[in-house]
Protein backbone atom coordinates (compact mmCIF):
# COMPACT_ATOMS: atom_id res chain seq x y z
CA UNK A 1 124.83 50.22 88.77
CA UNK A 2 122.35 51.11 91.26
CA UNK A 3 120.18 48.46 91.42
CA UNK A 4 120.28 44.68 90.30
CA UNK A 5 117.36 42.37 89.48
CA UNK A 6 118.03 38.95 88.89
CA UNK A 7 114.36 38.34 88.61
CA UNK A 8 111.55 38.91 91.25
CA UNK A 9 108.95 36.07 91.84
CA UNK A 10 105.98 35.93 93.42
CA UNK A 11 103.01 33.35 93.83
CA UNK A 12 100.96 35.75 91.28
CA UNK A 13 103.98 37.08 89.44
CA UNK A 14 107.66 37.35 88.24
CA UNK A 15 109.63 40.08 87.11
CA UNK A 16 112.50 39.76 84.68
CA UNK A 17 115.76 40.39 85.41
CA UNK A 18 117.31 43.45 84.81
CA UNK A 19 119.80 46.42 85.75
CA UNK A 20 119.27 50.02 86.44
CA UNK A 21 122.36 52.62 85.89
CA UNK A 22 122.61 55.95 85.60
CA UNK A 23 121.24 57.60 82.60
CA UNK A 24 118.71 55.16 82.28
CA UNK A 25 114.77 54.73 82.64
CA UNK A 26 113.12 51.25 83.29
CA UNK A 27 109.39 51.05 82.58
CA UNK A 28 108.26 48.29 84.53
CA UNK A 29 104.62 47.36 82.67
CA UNK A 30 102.42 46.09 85.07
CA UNK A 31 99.09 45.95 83.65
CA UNK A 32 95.73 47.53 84.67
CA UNK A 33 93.83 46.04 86.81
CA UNK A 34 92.61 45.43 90.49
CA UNK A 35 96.26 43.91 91.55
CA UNK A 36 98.37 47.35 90.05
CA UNK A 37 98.66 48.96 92.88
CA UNK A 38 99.58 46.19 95.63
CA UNK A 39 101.82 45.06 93.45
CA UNK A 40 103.06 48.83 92.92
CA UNK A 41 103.52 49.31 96.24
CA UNK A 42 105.21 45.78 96.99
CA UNK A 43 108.00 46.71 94.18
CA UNK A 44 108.45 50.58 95.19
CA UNK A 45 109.21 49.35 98.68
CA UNK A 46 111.79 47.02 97.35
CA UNK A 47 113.38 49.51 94.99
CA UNK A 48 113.59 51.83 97.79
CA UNK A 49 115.50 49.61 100.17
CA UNK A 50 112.52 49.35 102.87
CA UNK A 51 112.10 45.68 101.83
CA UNK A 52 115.12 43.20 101.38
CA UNK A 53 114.49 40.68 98.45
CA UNK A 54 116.95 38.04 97.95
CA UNK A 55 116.99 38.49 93.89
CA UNK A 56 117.45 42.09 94.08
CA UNK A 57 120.72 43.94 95.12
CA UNK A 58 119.98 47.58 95.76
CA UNK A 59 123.14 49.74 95.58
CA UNK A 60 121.21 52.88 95.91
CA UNK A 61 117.71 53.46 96.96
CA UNK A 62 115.46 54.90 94.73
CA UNK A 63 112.75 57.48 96.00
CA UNK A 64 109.53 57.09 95.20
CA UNK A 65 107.50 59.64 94.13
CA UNK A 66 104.59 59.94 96.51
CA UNK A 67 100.94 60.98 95.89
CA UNK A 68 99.72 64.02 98.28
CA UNK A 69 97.03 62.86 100.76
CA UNK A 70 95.53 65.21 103.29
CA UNK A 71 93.94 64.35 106.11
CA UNK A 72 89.83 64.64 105.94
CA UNK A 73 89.75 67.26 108.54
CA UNK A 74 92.94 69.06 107.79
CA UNK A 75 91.33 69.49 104.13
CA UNK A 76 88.43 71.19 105.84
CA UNK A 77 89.46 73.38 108.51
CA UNK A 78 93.40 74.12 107.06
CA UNK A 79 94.16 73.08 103.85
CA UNK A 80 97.34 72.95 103.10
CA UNK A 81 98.94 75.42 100.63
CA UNK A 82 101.60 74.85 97.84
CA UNK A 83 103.83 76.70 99.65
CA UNK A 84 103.35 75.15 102.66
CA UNK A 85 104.04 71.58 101.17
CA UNK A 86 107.01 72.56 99.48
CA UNK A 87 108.72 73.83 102.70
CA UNK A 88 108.19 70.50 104.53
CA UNK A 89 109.02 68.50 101.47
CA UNK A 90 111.64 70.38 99.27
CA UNK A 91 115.15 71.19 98.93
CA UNK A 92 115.43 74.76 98.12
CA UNK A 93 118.66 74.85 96.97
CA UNK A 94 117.44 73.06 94.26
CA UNK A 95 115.85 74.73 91.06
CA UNK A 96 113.16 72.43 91.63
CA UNK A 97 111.58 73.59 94.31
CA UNK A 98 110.00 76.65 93.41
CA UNK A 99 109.55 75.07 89.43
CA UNK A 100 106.22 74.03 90.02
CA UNK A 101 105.53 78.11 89.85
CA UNK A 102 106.50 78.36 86.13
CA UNK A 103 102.55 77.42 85.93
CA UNK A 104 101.07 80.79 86.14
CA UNK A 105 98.26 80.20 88.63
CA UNK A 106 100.30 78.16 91.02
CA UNK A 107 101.37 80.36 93.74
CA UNK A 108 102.35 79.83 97.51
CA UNK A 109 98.85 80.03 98.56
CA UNK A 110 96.84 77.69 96.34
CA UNK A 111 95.40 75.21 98.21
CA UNK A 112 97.20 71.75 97.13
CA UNK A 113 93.64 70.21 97.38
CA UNK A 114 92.18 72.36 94.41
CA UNK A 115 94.63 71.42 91.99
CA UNK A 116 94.14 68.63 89.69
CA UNK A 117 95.89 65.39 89.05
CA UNK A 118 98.39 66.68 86.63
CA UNK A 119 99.84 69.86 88.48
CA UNK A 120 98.87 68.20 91.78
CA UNK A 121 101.51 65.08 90.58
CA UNK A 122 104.06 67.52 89.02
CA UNK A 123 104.29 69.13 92.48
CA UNK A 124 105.23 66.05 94.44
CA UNK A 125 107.44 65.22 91.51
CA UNK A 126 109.31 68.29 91.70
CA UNK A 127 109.71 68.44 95.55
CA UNK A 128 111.03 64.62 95.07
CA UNK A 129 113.70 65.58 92.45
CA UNK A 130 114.69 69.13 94.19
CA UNK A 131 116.61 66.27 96.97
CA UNK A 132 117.07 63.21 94.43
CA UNK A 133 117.66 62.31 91.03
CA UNK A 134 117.32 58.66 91.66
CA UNK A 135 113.42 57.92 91.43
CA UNK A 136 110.48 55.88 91.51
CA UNK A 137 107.54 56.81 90.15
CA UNK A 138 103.80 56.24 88.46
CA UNK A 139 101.40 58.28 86.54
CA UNK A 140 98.38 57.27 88.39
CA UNK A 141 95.51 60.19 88.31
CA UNK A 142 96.85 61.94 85.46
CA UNK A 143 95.50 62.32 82.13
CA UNK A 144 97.50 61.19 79.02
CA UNK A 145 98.87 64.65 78.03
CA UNK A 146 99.69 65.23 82.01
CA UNK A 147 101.29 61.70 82.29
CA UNK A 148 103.53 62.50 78.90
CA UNK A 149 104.49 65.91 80.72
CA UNK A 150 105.63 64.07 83.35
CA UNK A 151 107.16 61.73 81.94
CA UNK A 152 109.72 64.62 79.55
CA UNK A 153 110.37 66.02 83.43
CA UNK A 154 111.59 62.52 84.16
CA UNK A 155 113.66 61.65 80.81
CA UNK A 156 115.70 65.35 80.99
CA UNK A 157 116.76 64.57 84.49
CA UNK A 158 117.41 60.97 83.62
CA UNK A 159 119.74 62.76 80.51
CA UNK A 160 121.39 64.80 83.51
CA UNK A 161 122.71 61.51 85.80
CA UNK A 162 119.57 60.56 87.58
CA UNK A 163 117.91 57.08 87.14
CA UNK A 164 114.54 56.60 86.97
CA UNK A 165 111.87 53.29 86.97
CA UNK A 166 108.01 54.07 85.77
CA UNK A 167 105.86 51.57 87.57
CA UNK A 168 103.21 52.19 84.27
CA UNK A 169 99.91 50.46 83.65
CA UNK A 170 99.40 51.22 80.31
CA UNK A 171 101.96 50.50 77.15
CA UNK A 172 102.51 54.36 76.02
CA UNK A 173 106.16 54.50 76.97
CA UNK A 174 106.75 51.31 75.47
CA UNK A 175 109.61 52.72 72.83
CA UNK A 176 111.06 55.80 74.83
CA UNK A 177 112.82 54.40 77.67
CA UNK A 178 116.02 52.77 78.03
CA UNK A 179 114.74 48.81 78.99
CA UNK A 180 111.06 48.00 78.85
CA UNK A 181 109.85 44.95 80.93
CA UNK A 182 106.84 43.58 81.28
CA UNK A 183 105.65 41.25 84.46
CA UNK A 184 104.61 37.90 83.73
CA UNK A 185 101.91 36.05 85.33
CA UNK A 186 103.05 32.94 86.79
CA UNK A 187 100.52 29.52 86.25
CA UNK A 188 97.92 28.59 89.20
């Protein structure tokens, strides 16, 4: 087991209890709306150990899968490249590393800044899983085809050992995962 939720609680919310193993994917449902990503980032920083919670044992931290942000002025006067991210963020003794390549115009020196939100995401997922198989992650700024392509990276690695939780805003993975749970507003 490597992580325990007896049920997370909040003033605006509560989370159902639940397990995570290996082998398995949680999608947590959270909604869409104005509160998704605070609430996002509030559970992500519990699941990776950065925040203690007294209904939650973590016995392994989770990484979450973060979204590339560049600096304003780096993105102007030295972007950075594909390459270039993948060195500071990748394993390379992983297969992963260099998979994001398999797309045919993806090389070493495309600009991470010109890509879109589905190769753009499958490039921090990929750097993320070339030193983990124990994630975190969302399909935020990704189109429906892009989020499902994601989300068949996710399920073969989860069918390999890892362990995965989608922090998802819309129902779509609903009835291929291993638990499904949905957060429940609590009463004013």
């Amino acid at each position: 087991m490597l992580i325990e939720n007896k049920g997370i609680k909040t003033d605006t919310f509560y989370i159902p209890q639940f397990d995570l193993n290996e082998g398995e994917i949680v999608v947590l449902y959270l909604f869409n709306g104005q509160h998704f990503y605070d609430t996002e980032m509030f559970l992500k920083d519990i699941f990776s150990g950065k925040t203690k919670n007294e209904n939650v044992v973590v016995h392994k931290n989770l990484t979450f899968v973060d979204h590339f942000i560049e600096p304003k002025l780096r993105r102007l006067f030295y972007p950075v490249t594909v390459g270039e991210y993948l060195r500071c963020n990748a394993n390379f003794e992983s297969p992963f590393a260099t998979k994001i390549y398999e797309i045919e115009w993806i090389n070493e020196k495309t600009k991470v800044n010109t890509l879109a939100g589905n190769p753009r995401r499958l490039l921090t997922l990929y750097a993320t899983l070339s030193k983990t198989n124990n994630i975190v992650f969302d399909v935020v700024g990704q189109d429906p085809k892009g989020a499902e392509e994601t989300y068949e990276v996710v399920k073969k690695v989860v069918e390999d050992g890892g362990s995965a939780i989608l922090l998802d805003c819309f129902e779509d993975m609903k009835n291929d995962c291993t638990k499904y749970i949905e957060l429940q507003w609590t009463k004013k």
